[in-house]
PDB file of N, CA and C in Angstrom:
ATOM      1  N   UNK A   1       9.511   4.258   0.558  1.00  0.00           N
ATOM      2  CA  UNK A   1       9.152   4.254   1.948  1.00  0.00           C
ATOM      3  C   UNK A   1       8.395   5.517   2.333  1.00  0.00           C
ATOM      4  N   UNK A   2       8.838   7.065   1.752  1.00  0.00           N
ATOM      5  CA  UNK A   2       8.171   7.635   2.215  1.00  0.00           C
ATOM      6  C   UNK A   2       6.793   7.621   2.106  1.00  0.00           C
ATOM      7  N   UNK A   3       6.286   7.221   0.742  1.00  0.00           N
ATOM      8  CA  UNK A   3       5.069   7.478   0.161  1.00  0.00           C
ATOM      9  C   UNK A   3       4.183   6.461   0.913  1.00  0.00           C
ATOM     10  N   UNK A   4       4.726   5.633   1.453  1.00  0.00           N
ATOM     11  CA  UNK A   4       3.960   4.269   2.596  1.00  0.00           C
ATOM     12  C   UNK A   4       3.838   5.285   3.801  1.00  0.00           C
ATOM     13  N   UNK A   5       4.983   6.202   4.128  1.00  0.00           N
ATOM     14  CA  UNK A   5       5.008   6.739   5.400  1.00  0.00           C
ATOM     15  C   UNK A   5       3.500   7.702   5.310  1.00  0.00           C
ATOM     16  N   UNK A   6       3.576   8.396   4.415  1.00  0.00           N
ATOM     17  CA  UNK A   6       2.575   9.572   4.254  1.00  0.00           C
ATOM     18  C   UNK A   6       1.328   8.736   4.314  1.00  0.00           C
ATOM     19  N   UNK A   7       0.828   7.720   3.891  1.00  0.00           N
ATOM     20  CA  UNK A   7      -0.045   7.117   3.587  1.00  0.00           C
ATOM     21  C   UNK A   7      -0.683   6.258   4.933  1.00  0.00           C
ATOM     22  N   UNK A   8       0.270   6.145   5.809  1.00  0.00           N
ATOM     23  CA  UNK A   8       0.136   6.234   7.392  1.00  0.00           C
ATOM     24  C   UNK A   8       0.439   4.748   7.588  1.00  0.00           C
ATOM     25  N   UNK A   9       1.303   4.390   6.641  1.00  0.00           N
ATOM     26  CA  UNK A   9       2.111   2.824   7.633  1.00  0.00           C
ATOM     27  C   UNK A   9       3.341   3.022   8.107  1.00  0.00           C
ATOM     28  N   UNK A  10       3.112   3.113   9.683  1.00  0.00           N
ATOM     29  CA  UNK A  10       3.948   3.369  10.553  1.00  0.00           C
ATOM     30  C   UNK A  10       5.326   3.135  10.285  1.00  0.00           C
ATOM     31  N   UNK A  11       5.181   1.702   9.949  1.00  0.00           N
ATOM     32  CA  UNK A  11       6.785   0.876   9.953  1.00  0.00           C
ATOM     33  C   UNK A  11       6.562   0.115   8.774  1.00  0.00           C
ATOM     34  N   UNK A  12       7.159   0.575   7.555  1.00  0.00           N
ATOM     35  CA  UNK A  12       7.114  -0.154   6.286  1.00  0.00           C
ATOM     36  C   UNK A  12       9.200  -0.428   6.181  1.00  0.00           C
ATOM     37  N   UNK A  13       8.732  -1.282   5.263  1.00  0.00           N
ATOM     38  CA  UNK A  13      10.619  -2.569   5.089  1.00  0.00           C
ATOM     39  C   UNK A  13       9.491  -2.367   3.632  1.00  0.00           C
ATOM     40  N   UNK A  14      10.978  -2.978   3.119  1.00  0.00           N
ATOM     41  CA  UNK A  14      10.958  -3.611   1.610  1.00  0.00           C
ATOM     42  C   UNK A  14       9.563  -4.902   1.310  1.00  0.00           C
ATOM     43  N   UNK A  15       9.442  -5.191   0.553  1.00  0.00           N
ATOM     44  CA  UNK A  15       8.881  -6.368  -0.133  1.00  0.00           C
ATOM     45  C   UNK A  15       9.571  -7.326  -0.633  1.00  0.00           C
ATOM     46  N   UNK A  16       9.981  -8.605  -0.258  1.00  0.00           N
ATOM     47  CA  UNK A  16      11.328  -9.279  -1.094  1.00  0.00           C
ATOM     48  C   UNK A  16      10.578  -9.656  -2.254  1.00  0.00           C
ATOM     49  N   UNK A  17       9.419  -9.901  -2.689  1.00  0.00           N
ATOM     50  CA  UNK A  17       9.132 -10.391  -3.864  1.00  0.00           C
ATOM     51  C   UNK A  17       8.439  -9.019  -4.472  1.00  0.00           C
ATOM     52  N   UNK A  18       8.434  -7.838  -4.317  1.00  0.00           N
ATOM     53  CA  UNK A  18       7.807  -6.599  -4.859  1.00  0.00           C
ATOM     54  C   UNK A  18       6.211  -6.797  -4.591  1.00  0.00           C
ATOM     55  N   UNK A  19       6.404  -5.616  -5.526  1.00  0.00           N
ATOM     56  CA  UNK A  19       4.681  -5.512  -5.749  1.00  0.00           C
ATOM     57  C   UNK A  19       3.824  -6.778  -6.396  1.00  0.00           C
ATOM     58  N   UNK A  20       4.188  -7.517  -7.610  1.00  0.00           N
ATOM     59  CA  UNK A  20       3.897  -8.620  -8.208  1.00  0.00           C
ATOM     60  C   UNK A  20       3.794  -9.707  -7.465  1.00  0.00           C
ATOM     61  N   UNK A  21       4.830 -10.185  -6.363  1.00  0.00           N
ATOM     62  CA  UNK A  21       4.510 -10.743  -5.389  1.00  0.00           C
ATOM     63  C   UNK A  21       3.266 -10.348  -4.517  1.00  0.00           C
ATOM     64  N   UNK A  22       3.671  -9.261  -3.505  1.00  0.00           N
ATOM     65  CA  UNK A  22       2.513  -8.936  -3.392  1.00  0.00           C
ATOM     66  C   UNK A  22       1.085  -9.146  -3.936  1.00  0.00           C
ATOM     67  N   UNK A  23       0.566  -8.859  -4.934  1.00  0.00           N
ATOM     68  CA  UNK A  23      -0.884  -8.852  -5.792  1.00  0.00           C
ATOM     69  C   UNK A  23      -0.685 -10.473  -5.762  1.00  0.00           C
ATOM     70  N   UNK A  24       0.265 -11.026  -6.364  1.00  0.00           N
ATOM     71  CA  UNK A  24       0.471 -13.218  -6.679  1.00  0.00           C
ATOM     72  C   UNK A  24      -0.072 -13.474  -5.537  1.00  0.00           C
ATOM     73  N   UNK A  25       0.021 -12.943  -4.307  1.00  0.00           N
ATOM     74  CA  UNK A  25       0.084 -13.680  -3.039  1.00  0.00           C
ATOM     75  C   UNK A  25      -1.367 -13.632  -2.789  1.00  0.00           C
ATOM     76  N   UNK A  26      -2.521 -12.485  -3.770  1.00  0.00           N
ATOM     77  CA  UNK A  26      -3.477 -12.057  -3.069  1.00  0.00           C
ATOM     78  C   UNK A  26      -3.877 -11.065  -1.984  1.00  0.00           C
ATOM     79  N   UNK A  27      -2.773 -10.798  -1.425  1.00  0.00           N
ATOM     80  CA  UNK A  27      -2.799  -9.780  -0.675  1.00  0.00           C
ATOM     81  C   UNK A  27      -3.914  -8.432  -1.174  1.00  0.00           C
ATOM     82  N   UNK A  28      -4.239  -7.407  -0.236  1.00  0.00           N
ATOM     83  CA  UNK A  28      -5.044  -6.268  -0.606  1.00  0.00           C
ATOM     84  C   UNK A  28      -4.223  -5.489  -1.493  1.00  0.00           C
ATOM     85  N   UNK A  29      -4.885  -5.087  -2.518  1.00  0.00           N
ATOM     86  CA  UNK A  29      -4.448  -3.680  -3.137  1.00  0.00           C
ATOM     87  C   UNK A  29      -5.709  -2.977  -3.217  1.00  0.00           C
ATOM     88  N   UNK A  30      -5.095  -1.500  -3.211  1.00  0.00           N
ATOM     89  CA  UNK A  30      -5.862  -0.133  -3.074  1.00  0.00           C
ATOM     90  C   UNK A  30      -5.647   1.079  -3.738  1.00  0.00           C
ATOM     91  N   UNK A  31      -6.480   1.595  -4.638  1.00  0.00           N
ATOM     92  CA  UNK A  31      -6.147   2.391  -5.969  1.00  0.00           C
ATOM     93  C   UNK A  31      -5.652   3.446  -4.926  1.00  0.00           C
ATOM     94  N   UNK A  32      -4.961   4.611  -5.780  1.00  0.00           N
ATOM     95  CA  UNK A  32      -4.734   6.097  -4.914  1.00  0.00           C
ATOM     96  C   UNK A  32      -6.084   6.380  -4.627  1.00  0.00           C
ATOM     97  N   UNK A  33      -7.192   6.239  -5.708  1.00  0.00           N
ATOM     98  CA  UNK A  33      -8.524   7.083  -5.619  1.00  0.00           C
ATOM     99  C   UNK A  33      -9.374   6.287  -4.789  1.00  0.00           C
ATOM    100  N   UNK A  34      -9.533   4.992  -4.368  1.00  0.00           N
ATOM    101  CA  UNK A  34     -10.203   4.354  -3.849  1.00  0.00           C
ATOM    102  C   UNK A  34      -9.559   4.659  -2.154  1.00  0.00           C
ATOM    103  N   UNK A  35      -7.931   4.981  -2.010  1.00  0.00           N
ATOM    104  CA  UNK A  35      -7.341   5.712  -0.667  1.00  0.00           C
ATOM    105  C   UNK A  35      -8.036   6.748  -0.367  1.00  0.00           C
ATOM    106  N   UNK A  36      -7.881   7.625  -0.925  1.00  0.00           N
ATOM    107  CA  UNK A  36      -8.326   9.221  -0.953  1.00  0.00           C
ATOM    108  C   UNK A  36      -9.599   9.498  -1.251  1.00  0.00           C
ATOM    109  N   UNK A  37     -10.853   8.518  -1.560  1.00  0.00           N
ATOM    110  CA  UNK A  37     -12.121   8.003  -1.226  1.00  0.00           C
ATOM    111  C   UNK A  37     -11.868   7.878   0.118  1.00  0.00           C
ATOM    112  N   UNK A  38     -11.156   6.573   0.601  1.00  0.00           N
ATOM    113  CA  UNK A  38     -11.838   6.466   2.052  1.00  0.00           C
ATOM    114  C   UNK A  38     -11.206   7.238   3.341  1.00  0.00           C
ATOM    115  N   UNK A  39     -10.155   8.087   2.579  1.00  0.00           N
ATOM    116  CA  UNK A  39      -9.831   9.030   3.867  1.00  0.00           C
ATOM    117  C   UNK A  39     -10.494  10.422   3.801  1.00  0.00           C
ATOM    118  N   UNK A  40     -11.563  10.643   2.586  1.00  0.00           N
ATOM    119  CA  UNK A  40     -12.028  11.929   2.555  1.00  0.00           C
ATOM    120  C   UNK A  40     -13.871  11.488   3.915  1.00  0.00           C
ATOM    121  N   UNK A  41     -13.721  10.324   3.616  1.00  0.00           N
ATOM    122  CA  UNK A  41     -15.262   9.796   4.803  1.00  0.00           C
ATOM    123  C   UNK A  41     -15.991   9.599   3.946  1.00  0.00           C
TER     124      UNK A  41
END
């Protein structure tokens, strides 16, 4: 949770199906470097 917090999602909960769920579902994923790309501008 924290590392969601720092990363600036306000209000993060669990994932019931994880990360694998997550990505299965299609949902967005975002490298650290492709983050820290778009928060440097």
């Amino acid at each position: 949770m924290k590392t969601l917090n720092d990363m600036g999602l306000a209000s993060a909960s669990h994932i019931e199906t994880g990360f694998h769920g997550w990505r299965d579902d299609g949902l967005p994923i975002v490298t650290y470097d492709e983050w820290t790309a778009a928060r440097s501008g």
